[in-house]
Protein backbone atom coordinates (compact mmCIF):
# COMPACT_ATOMS: atom_id res chain seq x y z
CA UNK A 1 -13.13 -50.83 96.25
CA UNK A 2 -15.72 -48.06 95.78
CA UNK A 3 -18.73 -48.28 96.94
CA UNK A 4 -21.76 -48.31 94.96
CA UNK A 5 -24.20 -46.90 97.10
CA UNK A 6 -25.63 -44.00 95.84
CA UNK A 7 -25.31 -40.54 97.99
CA UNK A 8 -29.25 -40.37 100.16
CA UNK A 9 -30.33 -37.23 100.96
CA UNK A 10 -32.16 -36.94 104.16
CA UNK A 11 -35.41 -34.75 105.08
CA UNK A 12 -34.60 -32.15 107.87
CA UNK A 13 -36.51 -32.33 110.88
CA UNK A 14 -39.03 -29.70 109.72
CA UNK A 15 -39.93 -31.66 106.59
CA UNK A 16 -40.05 -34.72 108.24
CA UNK A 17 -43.20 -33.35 110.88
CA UNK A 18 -44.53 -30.60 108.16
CA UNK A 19 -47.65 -31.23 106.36
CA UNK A 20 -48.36 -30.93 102.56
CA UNK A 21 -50.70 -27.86 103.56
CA UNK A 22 -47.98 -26.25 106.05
CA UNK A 23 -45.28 -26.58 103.56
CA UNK A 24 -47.86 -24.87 100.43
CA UNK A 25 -48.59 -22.11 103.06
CA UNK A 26 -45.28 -21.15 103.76
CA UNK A 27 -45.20 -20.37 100.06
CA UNK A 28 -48.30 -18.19 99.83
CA UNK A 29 -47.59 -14.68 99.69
CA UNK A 30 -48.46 -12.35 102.75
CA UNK A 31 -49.57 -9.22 103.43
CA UNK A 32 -47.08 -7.45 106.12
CA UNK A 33 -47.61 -4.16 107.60
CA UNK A 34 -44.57 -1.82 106.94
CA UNK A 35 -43.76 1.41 107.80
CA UNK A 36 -43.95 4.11 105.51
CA UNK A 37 -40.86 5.43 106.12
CA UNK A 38 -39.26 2.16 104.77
CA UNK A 39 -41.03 1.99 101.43
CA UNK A 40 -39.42 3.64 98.87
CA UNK A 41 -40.49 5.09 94.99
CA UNK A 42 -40.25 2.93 92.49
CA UNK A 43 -37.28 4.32 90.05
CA UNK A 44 -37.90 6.65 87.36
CA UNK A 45 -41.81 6.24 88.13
CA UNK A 46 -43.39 8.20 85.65
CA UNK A 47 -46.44 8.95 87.14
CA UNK A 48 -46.70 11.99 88.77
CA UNK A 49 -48.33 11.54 92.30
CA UNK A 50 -50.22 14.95 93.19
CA UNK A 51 -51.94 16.20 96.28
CA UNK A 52 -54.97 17.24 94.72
CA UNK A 53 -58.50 16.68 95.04
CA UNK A 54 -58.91 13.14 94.32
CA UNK A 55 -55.98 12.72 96.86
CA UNK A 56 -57.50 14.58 99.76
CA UNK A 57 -60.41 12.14 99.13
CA UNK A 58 -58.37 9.15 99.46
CA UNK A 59 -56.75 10.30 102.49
CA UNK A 60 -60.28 11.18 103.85
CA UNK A 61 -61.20 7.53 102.91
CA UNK A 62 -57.78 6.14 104.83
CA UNK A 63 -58.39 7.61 107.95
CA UNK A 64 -61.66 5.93 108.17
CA UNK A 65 -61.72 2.53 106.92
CA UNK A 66 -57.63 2.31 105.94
CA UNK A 67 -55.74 0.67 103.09
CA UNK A 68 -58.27 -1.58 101.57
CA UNK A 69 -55.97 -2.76 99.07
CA UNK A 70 -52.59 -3.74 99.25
CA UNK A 71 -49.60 -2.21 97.95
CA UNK A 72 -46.83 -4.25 96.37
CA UNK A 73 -43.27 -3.99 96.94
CA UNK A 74 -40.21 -5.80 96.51
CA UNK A 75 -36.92 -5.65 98.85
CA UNK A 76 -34.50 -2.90 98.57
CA UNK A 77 -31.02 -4.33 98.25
CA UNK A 78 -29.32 -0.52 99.82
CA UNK A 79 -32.30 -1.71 102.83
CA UNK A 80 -36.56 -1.32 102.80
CA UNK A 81 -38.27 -1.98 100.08
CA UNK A 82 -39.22 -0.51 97.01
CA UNK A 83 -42.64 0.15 96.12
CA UNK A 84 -43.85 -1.40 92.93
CA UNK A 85 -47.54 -0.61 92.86
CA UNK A 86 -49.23 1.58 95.55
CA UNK A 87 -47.63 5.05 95.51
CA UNK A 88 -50.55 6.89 95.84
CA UNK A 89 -51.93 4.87 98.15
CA UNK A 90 -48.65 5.83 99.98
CA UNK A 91 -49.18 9.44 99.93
CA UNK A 92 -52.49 8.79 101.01
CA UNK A 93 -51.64 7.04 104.00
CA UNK A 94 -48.62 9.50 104.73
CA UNK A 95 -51.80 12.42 104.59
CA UNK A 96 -53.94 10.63 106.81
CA UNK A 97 -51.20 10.24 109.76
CA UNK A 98 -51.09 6.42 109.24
CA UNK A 99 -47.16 5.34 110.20
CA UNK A 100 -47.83 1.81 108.29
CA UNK A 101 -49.23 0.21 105.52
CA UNK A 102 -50.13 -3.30 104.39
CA UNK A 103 -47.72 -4.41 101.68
CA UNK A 104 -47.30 -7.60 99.66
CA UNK A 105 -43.39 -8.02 99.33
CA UNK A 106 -42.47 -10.05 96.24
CA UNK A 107 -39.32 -10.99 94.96
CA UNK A 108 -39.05 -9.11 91.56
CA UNK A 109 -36.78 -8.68 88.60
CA UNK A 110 -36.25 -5.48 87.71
CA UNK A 111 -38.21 -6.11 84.08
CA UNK A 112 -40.92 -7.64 85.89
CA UNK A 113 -41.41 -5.26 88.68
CA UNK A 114 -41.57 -2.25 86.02
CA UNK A 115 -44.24 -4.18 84.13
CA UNK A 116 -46.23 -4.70 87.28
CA UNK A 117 -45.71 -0.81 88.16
CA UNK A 118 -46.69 0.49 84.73
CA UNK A 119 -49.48 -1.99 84.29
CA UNK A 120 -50.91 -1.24 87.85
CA UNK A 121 -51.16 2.84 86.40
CA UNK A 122 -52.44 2.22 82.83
CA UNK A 123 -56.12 1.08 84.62
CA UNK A 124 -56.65 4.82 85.41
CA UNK A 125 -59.05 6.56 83.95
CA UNK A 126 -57.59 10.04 83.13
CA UNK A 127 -53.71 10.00 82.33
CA UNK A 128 -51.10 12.68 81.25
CA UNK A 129 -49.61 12.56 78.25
CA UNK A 130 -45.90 12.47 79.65
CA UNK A 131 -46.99 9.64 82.26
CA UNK A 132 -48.31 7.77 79.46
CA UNK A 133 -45.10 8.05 76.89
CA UNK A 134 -42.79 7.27 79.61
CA UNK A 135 -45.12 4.08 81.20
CA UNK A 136 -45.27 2.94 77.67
CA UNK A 137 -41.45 3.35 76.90
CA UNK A 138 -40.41 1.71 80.22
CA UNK A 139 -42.91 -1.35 79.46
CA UNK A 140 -41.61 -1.72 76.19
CA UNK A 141 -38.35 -2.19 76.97
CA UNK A 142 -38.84 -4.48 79.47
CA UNK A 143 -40.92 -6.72 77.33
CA UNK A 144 -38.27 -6.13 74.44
CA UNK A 145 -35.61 -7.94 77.58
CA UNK A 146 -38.29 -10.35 78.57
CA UNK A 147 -39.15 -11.88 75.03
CA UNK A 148 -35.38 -12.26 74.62
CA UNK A 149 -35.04 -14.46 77.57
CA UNK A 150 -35.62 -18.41 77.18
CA UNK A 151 -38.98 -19.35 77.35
CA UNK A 152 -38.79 -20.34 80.43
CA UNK A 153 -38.36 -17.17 81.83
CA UNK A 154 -40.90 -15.31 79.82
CA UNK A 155 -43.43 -17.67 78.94
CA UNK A 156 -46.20 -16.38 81.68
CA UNK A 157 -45.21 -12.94 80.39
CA UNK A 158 -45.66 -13.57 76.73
CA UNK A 159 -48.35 -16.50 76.54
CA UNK A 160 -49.94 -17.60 73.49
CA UNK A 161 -48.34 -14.15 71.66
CA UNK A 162 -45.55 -15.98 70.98
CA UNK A 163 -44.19 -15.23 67.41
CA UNK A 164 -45.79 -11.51 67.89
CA UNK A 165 -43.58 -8.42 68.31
CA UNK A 166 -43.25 -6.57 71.70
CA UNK A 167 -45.00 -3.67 70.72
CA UNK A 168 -48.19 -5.47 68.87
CA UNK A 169 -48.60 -7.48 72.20
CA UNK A 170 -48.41 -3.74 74.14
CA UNK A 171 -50.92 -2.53 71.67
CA UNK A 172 -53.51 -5.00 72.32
CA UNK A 173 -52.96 -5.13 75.72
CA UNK A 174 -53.89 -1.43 76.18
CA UNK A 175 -56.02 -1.33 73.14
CA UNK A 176 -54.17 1.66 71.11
CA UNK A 177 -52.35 0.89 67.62
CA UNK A 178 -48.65 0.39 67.35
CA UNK A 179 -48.65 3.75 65.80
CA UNK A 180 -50.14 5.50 68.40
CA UNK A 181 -47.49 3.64 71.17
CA UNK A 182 -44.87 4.55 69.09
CA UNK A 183 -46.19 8.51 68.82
CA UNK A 184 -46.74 8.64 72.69
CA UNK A 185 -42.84 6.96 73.25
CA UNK A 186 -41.31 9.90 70.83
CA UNK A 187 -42.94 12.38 72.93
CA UNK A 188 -40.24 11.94 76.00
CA UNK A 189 -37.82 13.50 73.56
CA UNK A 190 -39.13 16.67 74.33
CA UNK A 191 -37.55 18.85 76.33
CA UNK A 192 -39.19 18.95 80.29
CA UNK A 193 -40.52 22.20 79.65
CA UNK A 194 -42.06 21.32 76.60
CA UNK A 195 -43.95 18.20 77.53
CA UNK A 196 -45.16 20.02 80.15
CA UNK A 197 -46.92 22.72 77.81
CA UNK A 198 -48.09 19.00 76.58
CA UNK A 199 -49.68 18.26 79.91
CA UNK A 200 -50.98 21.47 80.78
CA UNK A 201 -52.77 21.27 76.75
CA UNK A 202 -51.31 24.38 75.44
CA UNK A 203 -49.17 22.60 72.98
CA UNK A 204 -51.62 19.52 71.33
CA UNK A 205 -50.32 15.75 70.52
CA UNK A 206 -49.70 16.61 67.07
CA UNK A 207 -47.67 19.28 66.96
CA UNK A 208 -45.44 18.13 70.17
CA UNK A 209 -44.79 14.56 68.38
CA UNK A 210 -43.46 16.37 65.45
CA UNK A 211 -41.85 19.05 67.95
CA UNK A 212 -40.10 15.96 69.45
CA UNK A 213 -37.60 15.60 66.28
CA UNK A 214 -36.08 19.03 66.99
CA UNK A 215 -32.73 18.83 69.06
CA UNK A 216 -32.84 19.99 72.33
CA UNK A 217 -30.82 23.52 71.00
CA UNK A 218 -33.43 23.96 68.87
CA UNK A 219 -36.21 22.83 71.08
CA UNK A 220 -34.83 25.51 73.91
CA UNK A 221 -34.74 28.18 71.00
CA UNK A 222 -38.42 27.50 70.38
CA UNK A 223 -39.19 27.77 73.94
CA UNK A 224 -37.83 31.42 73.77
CA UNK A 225 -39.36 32.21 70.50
CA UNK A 226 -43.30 31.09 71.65
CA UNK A 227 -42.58 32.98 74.92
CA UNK A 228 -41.67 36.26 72.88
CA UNK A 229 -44.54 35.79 70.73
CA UNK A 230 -47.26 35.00 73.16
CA UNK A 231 -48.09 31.56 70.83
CA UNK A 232 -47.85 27.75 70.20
CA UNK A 233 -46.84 26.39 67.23
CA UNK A 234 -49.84 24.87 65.04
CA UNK A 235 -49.14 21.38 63.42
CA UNK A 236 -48.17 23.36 60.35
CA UNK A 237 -45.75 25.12 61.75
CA UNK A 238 -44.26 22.10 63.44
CA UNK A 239 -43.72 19.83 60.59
CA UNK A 240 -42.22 23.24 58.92
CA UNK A 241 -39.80 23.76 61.75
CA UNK A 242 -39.06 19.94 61.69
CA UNK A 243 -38.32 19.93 58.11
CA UNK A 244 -35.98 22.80 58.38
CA UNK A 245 -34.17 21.19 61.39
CA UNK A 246 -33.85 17.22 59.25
CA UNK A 247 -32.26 19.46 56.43
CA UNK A 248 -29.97 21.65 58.94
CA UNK A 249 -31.50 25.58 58.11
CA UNK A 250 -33.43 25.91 61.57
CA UNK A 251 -31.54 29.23 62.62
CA UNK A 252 -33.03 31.46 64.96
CA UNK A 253 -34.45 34.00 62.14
CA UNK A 254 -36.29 30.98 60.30
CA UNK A 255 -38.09 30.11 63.48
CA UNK A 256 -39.28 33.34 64.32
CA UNK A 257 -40.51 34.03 60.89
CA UNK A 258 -42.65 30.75 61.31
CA UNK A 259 -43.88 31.52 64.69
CA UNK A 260 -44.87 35.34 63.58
CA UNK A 261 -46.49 33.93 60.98
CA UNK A 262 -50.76 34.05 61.71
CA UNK A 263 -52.90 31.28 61.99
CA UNK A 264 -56.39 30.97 60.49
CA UNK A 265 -58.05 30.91 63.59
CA UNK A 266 -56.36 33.78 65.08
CA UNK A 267 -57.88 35.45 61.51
CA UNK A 268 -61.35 34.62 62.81
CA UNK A 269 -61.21 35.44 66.11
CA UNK A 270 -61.57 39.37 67.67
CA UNK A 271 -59.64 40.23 71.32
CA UNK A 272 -60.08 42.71 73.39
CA UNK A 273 -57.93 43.37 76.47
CA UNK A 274 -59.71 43.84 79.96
CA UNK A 275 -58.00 47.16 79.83
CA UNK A 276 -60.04 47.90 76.81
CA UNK A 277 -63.24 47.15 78.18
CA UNK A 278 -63.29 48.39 81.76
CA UNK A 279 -63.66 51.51 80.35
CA UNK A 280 -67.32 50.72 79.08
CA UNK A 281 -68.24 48.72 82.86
CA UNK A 282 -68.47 49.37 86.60
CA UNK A 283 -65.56 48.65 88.53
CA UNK A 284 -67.32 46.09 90.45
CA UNK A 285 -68.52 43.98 87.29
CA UNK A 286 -66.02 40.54 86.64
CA UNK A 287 -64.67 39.24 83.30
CA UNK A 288 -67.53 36.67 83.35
CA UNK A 289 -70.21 39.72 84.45
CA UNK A 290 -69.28 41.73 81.38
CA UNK A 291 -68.83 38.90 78.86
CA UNK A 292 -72.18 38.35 79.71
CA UNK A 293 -73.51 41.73 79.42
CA UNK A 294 -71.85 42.09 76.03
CA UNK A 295 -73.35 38.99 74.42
CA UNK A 296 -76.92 40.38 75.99
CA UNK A 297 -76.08 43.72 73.96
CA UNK A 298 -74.86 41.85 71.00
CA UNK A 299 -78.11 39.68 70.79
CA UNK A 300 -80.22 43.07 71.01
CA UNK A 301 -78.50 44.96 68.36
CA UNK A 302 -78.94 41.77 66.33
CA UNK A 303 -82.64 41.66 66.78
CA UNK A 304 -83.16 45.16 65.89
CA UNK A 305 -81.29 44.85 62.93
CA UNK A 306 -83.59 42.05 61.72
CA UNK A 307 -86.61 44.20 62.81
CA UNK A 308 -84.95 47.38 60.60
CA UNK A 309 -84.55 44.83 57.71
CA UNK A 310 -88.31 43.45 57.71
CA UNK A 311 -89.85 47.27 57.24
């Protein structure tokens, strides 16, 4: 005859002498120091982390009172941990000859950890246009996995938005239009050397988003064509070039007769080389010096002019 005693689970030793607070402490998180040397990038991080002046200033601000705020980080399965927010806090701390750094180490998803990472970045005040497209690509996508998950799962992520889409929820969360996400995503089609004219702003946003349709043949043929005429395409001449791409007649001759083409404001504006005008200064006087002294000359001539034209 079976018994019909149901199966009692006991309490281990531990639970049995813990206390309620002891047992909700063990599940608080902690701030560890780790060395750097453990703490790896986070993958595909698409901000660029630079050792420039604002760095040197964090560094300077390391070495004296340390890392005031903790990184985050979550365990790296191939061994250390992968850093999730906190990279430049990382260089920082690498500058100042710090070997460690205090790290809260969280158990992470990979959707979740990239939406911590991006989200951590967005708050900064002056941002690339490359670091944005690619934060706002990778945060998209990951909310695109997240909303698809049972509730469960993505209800902290998603909230009372429930019902909206993925990218309406990204546009009011960083307070740009769905429009302008999607224009800033279609920028990481460009070509690396492209986007980069896009950082440095010698190409602007809206020429490079309609640059961004070109195929990468065609966007490596412009790169050759701006470089051998010493010019950026206007926004003009982009749609143009796009249009001729979508309908398959972007050949090398069509693009150069676009880019030779010359813009209004190159119309209204007058050059000269510094070869040109060293001839008129001193050999000690710089570009600045002589700019100066021309506008001075330019002013005078204009002022006797007007006196010539009152007798």
């Amino acid at each position: 005859m079976k018994s019909s005693a149901k199966k009692i689970e006991l309490a281990s030793v531990d639970d049995l002498f813990s206390t309620e607070e002891s047992r909700a402490d063990s599940q608080r998180e902690r701030v560890v120091e780790i060395p750097l040397s453990e703490l790896h990038p986070f993958k595909e991080h698409p901000f660029k982390v630079k050792d420039d002046e604002a760095m040197m200033e964090t560094a300077d601000s390391i070495r004296q009172y340390g890392v005031l705020v903790p990184a985050i980080a979550r365990p790296d399965p191939d061994g250390g941990y992968e850093l999730v927010a906190g990279h430049r806090r990382h260089r920082a701390s690498e500058l100042a000859g710090k070997e460690n750094m205090p790290v809260i180490v969280r158990d992470l998803d990979d959707d979740a950890a990239t939406i911590i990472m991006v989200d951590s970045n967005l708050q900064r005040e002056e941002l690339l246009p490359s670091e944005r497209a690619f934060a706002y690509k990778m945060k998209l996508e990951a909310m695109k996995r997240q909303a698809g998950r049972p509730s469960k799962e993505n209800g902290s992520q998603l909230g009372n938005d429930f019902g909206k889409k993925s990218s309406e929820i990204l546009a009011d969360q960083v307070g740009q239009s769905k429009n302008q996400i999607f224009r800033f995503i279609r920028l990481t089609e460009l070509i690396p050397e492209l986007l980069d004219m896009v950082d440095e702003k010698k190409i602007a946003l809206s020429p490079a988003y309609e640059l961004s349709f070109l195929k990468k043949d065609e966007q490596a043929m412009l790169l050759e064509t701006m470089d051998y005429e010493q010019a950026t395409p206007s926004l003009s001449q982009a749609q143009r070039m796009k249009k001729f791409s979508q309908d398959g007649k972007l050949s090398e001759d069509v693009m150069l007769a676009i880019m030779s083409e010359e813009k209004k404001s190159d119309l209204d504006k007058v050059t000269f080389s510094s070869d040109t005008l060293r001839k008129y200064f001193p050999k000690s006087y710089t570009p600045a010096r002589m700019q100066e002294t021309i506008i001075k000359l330019l002013e005078a001539w204009q002022r006797k002019r007007q006196r010539d034209q009152e007798r």
